[in-house]
PDB file of N, CA and C in Angstrom:
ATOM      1  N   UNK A   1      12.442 107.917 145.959  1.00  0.00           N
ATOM      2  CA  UNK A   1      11.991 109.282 145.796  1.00  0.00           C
ATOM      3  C   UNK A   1      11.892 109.622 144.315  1.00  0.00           C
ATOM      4  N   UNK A   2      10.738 110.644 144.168  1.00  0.00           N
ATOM      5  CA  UNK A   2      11.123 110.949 142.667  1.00  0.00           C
ATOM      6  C   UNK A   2      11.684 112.446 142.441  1.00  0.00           C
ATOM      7  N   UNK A   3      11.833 112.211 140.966  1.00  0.00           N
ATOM      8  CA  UNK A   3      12.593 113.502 140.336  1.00  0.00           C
ATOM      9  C   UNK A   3      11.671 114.668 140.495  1.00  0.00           C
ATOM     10  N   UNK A   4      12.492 115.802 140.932  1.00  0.00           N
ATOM     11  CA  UNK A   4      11.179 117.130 140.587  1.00  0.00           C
ATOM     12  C   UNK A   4      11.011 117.414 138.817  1.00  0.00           C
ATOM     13  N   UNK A   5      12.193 117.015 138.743  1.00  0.00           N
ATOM     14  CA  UNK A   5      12.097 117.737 137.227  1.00  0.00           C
ATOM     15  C   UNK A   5      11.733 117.124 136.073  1.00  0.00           C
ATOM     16  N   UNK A   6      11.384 115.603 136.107  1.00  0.00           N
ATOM     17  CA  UNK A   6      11.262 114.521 135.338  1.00  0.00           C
ATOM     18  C   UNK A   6      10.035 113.866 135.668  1.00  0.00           C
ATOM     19  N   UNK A   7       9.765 113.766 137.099  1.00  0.00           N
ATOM     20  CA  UNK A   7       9.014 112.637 137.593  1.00  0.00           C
ATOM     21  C   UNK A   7       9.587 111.398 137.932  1.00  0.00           C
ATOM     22  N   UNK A   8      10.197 110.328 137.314  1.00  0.00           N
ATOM     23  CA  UNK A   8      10.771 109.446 137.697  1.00  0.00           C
ATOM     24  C   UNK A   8      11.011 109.377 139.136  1.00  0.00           C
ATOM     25  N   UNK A   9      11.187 107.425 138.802  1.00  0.00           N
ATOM     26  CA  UNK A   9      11.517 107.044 140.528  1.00  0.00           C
ATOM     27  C   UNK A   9      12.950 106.636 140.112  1.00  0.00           C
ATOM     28  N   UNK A  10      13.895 107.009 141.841  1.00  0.00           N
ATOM     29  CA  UNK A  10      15.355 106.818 141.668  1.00  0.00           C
ATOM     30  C   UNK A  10      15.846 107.024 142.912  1.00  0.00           C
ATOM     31  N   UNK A  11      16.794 105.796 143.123  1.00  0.00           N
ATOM     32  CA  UNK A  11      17.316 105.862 144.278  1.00  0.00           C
ATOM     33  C   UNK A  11      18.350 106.626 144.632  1.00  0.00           C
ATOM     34  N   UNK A  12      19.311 107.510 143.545  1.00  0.00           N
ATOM     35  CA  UNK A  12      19.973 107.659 144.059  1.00  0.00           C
ATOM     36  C   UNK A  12      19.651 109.348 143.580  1.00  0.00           C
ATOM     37  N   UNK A  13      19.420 110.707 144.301  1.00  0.00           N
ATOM     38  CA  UNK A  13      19.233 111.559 143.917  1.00  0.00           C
ATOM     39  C   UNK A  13      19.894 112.907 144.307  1.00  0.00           C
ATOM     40  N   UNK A  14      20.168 113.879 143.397  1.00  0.00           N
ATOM     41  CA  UNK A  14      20.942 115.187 144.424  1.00  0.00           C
ATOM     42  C   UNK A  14      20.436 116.447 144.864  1.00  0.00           C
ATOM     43  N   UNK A  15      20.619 117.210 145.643  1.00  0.00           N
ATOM     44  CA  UNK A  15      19.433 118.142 145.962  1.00  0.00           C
ATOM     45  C   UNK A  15      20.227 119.682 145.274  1.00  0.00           C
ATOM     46  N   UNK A  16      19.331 119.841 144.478  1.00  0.00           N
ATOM     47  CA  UNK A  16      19.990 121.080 143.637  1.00  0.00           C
ATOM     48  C   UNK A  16      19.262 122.322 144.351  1.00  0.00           C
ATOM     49  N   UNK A  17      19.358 122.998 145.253  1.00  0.00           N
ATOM     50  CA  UNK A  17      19.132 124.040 145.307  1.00  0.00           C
ATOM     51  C   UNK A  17      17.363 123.571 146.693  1.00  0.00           C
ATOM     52  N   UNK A  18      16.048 123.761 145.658  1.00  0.00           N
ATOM     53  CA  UNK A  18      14.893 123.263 146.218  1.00  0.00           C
ATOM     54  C   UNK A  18      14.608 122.249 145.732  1.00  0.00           C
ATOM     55  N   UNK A  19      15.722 121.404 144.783  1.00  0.00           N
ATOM     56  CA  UNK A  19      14.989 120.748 143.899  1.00  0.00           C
ATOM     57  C   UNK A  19      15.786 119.015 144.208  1.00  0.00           C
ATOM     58  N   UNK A  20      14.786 118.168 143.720  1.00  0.00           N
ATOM     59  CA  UNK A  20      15.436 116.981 143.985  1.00  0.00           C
ATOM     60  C   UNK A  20      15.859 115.996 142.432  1.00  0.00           C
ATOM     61  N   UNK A  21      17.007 116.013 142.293  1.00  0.00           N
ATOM     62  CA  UNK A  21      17.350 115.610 140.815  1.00  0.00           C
ATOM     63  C   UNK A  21      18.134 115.052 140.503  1.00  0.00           C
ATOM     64  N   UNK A  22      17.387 114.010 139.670  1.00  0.00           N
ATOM     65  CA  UNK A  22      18.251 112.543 139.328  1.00  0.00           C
ATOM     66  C   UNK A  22      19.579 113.057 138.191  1.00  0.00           C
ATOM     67  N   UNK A  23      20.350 111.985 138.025  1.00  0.00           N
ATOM     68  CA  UNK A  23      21.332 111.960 137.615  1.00  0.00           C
ATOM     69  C   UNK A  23      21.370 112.311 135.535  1.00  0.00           C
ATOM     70  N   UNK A  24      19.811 111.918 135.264  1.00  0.00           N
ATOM     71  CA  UNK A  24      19.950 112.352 133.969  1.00  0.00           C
ATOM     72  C   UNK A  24      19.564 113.106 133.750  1.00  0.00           C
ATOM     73  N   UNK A  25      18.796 113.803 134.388  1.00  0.00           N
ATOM     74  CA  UNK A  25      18.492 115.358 134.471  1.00  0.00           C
ATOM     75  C   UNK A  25      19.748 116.077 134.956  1.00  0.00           C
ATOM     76  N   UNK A  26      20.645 115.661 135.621  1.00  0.00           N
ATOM     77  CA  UNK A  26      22.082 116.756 135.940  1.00  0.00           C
ATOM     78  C   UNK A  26      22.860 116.959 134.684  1.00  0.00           C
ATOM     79  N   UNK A  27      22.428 115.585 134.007  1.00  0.00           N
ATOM     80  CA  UNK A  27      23.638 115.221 132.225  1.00  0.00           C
ATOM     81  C   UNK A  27      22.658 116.050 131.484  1.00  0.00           C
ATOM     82  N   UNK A  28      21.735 117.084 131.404  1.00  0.00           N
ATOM     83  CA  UNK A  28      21.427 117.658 130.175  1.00  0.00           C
ATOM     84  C   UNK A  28      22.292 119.225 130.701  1.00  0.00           C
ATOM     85  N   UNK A  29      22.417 119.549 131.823  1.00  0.00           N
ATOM     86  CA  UNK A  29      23.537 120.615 131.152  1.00  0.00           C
ATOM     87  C   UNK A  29      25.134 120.015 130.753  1.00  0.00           C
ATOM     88  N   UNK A  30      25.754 120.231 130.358  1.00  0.00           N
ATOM     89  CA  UNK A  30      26.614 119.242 129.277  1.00  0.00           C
ATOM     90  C   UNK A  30      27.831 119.448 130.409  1.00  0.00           C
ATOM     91  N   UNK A  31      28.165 120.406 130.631  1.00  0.00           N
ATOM     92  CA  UNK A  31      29.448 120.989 131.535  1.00  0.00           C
ATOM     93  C   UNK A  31      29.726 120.137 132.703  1.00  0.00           C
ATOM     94  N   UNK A  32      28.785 120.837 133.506  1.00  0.00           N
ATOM     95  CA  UNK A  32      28.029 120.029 135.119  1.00  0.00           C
ATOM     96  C   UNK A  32      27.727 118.687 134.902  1.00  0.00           C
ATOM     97  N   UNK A  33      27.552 117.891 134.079  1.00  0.00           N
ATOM     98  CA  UNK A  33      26.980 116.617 133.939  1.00  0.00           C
ATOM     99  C   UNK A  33      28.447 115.903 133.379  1.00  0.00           C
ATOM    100  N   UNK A  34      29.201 116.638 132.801  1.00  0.00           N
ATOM    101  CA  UNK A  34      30.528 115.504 132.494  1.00  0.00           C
ATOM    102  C   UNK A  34      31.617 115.946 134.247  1.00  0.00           C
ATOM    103  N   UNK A  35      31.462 117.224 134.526  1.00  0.00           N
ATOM    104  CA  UNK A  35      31.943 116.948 136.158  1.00  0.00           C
ATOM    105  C   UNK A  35      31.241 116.278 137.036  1.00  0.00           C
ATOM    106  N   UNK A  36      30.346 116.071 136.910  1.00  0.00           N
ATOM    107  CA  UNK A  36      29.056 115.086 137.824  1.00  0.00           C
ATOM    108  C   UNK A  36      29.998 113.363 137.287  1.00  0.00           C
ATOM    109  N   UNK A  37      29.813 113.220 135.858  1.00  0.00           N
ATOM    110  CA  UNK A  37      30.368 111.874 136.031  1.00  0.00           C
ATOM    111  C   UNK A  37      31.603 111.464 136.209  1.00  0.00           C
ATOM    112  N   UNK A  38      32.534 112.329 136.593  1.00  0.00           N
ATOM    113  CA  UNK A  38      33.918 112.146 136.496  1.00  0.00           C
ATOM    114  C   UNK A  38      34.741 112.363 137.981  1.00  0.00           C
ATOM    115  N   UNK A  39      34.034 113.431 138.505  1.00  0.00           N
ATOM    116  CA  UNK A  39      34.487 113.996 139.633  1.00  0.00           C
ATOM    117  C   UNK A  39      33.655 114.573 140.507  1.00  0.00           C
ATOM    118  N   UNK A  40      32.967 113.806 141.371  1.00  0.00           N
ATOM    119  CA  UNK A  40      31.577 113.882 142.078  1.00  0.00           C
ATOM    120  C   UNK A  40      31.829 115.108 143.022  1.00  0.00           C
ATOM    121  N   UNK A  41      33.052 114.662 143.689  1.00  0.00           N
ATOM    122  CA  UNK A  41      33.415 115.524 144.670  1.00  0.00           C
ATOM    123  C   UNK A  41      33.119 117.579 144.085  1.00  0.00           C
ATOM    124  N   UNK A  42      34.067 117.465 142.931  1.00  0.00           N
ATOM    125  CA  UNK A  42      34.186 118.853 142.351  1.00  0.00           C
ATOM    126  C   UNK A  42      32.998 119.335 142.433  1.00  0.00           C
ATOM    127  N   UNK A  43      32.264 117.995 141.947  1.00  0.00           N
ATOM    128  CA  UNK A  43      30.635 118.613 141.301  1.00  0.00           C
ATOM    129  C   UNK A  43      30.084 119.180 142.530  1.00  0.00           C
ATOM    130  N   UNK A  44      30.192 118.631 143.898  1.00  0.00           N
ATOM    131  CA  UNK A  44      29.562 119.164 145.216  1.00  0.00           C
ATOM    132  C   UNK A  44      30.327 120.543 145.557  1.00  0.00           C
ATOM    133  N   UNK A  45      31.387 120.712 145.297  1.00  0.00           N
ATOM    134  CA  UNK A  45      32.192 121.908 145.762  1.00  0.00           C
ATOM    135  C   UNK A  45      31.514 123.290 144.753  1.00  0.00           C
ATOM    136  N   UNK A  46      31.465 122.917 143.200  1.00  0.00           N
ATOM    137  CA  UNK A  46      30.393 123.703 142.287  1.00  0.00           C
ATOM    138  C   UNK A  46      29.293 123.914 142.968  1.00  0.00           C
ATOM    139  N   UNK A  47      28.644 122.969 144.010  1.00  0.00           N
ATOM    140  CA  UNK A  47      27.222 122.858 144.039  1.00  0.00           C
ATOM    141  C   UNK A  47      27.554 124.418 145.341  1.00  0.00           C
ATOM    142  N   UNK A  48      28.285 124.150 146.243  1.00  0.00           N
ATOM    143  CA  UNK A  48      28.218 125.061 147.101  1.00  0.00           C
ATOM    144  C   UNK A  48      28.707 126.198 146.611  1.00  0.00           C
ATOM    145  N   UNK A  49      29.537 126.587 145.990  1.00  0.00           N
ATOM    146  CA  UNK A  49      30.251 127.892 145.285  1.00  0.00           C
ATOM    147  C   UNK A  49      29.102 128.854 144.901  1.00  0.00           C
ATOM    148  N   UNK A  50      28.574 128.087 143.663  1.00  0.00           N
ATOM    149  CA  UNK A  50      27.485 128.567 142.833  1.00  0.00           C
ATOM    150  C   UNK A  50      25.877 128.976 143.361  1.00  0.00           C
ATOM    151  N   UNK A  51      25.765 128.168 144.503  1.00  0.00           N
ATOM    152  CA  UNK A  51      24.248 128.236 145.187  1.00  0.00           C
ATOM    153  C   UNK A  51      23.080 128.736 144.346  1.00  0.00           C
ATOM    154  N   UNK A  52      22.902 127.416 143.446  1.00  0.00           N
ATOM    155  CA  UNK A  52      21.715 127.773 142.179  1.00  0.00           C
ATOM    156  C   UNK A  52      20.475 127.108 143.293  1.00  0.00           C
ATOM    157  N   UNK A  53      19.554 128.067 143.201  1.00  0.00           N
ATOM    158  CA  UNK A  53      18.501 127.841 143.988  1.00  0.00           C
ATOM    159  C   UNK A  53      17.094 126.789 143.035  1.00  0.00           C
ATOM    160  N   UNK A  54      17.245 127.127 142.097  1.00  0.00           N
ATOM    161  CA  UNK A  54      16.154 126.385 141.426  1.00  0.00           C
ATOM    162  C   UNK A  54      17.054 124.714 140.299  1.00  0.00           C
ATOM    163  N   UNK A  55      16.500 124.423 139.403  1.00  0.00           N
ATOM    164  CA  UNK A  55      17.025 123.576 138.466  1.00  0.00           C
ATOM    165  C   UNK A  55      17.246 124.443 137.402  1.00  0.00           C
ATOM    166  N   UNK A  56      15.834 125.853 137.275  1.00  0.00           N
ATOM    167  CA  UNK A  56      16.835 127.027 136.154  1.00  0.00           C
ATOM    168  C   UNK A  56      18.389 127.410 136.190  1.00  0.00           C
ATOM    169  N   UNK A  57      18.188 127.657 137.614  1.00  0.00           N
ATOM    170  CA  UNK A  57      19.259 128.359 137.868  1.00  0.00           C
ATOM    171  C   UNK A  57      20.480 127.336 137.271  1.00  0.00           C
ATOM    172  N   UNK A  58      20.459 126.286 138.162  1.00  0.00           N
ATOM    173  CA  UNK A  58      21.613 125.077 137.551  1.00  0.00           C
ATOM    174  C   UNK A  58      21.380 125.177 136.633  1.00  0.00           C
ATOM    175  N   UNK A  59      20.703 125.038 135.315  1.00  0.00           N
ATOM    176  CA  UNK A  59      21.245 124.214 133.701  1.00  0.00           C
ATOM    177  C   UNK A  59      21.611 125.887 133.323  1.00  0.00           C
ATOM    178  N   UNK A  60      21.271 127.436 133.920  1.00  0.00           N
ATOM    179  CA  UNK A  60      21.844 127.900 133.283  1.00  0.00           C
ATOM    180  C   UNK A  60      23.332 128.154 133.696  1.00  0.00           C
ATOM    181  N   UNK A  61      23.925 127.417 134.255  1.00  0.00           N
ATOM    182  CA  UNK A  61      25.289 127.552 134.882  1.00  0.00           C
ATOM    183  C   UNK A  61      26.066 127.689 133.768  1.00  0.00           C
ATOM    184  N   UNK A  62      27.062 128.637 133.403  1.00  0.00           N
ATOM    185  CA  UNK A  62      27.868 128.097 131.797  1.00  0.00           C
ATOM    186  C   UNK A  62      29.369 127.532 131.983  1.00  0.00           C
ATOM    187  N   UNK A  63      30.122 127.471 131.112  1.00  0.00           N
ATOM    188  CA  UNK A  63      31.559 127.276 130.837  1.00  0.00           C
ATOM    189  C   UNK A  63      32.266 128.666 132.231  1.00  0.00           C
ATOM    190  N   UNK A  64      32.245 129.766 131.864  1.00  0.00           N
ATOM    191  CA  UNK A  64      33.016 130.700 132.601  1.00  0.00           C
ATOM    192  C   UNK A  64      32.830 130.439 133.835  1.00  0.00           C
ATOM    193  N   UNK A  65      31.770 130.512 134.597  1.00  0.00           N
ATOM    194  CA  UNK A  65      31.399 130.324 136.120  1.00  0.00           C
ATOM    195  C   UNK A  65      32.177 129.364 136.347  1.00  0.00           C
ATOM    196  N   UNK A  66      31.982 128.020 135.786  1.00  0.00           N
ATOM    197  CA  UNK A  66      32.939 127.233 135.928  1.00  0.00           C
ATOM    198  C   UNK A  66      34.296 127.167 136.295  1.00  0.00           C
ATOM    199  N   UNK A  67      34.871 127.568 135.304  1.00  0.00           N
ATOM    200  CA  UNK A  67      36.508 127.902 135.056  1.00  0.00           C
ATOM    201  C   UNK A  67      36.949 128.933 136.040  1.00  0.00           C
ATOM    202  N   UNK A  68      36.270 129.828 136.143  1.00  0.00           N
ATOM    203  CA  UNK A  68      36.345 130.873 137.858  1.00  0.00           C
ATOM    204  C   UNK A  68      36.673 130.005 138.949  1.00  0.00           C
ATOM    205  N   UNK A  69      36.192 129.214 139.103  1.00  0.00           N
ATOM    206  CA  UNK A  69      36.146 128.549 140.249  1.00  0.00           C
ATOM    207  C   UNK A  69      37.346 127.315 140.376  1.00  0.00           C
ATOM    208  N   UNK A  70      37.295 126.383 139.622  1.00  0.00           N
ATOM    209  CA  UNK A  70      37.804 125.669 139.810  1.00  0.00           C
ATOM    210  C   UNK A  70      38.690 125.271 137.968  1.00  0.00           C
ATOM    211  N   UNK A  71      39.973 125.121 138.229  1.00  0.00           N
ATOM    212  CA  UNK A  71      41.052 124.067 136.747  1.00  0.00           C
ATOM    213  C   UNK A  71      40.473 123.112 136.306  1.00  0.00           C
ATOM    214  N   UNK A  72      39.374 123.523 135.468  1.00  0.00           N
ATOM    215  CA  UNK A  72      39.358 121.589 134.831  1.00  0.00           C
ATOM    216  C   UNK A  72      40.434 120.650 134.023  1.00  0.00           C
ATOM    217  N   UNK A  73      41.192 121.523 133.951  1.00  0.00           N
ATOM    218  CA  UNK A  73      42.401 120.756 133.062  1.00  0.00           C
ATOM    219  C   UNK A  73      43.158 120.056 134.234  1.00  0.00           C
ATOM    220  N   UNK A  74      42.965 120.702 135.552  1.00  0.00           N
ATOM    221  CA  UNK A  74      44.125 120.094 136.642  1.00  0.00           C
ATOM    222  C   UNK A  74      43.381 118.752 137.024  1.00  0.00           C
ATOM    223  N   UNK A  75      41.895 118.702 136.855  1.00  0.00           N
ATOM    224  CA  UNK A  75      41.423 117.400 137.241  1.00  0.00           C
ATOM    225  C   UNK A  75      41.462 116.113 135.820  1.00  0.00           C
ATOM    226  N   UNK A  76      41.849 116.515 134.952  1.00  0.00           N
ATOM    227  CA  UNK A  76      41.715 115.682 133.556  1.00  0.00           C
ATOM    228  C   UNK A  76      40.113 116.261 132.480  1.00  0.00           C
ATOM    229  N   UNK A  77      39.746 117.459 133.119  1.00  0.00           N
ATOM    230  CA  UNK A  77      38.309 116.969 132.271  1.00  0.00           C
ATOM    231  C   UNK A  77      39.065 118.268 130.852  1.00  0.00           C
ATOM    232  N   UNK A  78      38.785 118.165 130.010  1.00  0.00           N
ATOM    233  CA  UNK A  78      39.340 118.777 128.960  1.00  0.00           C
ATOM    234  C   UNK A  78      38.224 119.459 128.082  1.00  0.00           C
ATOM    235  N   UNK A  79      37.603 120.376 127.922  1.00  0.00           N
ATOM    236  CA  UNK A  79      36.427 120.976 127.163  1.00  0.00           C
ATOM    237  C   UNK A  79      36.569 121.298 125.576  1.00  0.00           C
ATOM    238  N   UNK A  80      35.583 121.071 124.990  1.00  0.00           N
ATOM    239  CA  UNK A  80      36.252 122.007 123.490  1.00  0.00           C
ATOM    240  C   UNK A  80      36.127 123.049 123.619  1.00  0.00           C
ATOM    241  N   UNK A  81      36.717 123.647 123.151  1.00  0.00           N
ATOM    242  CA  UNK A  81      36.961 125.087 122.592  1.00  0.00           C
ATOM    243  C   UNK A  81      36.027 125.631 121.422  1.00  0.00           C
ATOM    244  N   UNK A  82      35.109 126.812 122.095  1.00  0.00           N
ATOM    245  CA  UNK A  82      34.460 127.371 121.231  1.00  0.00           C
ATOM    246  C   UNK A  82      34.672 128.601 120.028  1.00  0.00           C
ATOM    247  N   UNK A  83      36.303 128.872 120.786  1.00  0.00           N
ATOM    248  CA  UNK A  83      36.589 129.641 119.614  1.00  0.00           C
ATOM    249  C   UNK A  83      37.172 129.618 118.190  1.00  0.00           C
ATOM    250  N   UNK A  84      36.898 129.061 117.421  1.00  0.00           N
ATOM    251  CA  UNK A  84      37.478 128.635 116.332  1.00  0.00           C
ATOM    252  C   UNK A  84      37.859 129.417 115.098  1.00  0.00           C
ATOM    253  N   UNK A  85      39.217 128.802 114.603  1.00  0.00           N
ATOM    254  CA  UNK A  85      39.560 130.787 113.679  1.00  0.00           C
ATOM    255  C   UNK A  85      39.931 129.662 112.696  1.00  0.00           C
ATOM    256  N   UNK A  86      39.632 130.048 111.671  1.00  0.00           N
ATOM    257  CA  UNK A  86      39.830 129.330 109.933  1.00  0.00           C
ATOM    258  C   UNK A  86      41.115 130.378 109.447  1.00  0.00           C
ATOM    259  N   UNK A  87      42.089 129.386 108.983  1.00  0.00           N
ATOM    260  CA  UNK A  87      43.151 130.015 108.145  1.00  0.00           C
ATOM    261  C   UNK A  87      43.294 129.509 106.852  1.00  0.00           C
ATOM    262  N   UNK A  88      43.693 130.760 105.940  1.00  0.00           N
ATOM    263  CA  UNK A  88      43.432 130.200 104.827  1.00  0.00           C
ATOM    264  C   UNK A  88      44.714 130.073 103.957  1.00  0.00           C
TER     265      UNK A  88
END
């Protein structure tokens, strides 16, 4: 089958919403794509929580939606931190 969002052919593919989408198209949103490679399962439990209907909808998924839902620290995945404070 191929990708909706790429074109490509690929056997192994996930259905995001209406959409049918390979695995390197899931790794350009950065969040969803390091739970995609680490913890497949989570990533399906996100998939139902969230119910992103398009591939927009998924890549605009962010950090917070995330963390609402499910501990990434309880599964090992560890994020950076965007808040950063300079001391002088």
């Amino acid at each position: 089958m191929k990708c909706t969002n790429c074109k490509k052919e690929d056997p192994w593919l996930e259905i995001i919403g209406s959409d049918i989408i390979c695995k390197k198209c899931i790794n350009k949103n950065k969040i969803m794509g390091l739970v995609y490679r680490t913890h497949i399962d989570t990533f399906h439990f996100l998939l139902r929580k969230l119910l992103p209907k398009t591939y927009q909808e998924f890549m605009a998924i962010g950090r917070k939606q995330i963390e609402d839902l499910v501990n990434l620290k309880k599964y090992g995945i560890f994020l950076k931190t965007t808040n950063v404070v300079e001391l002088e």
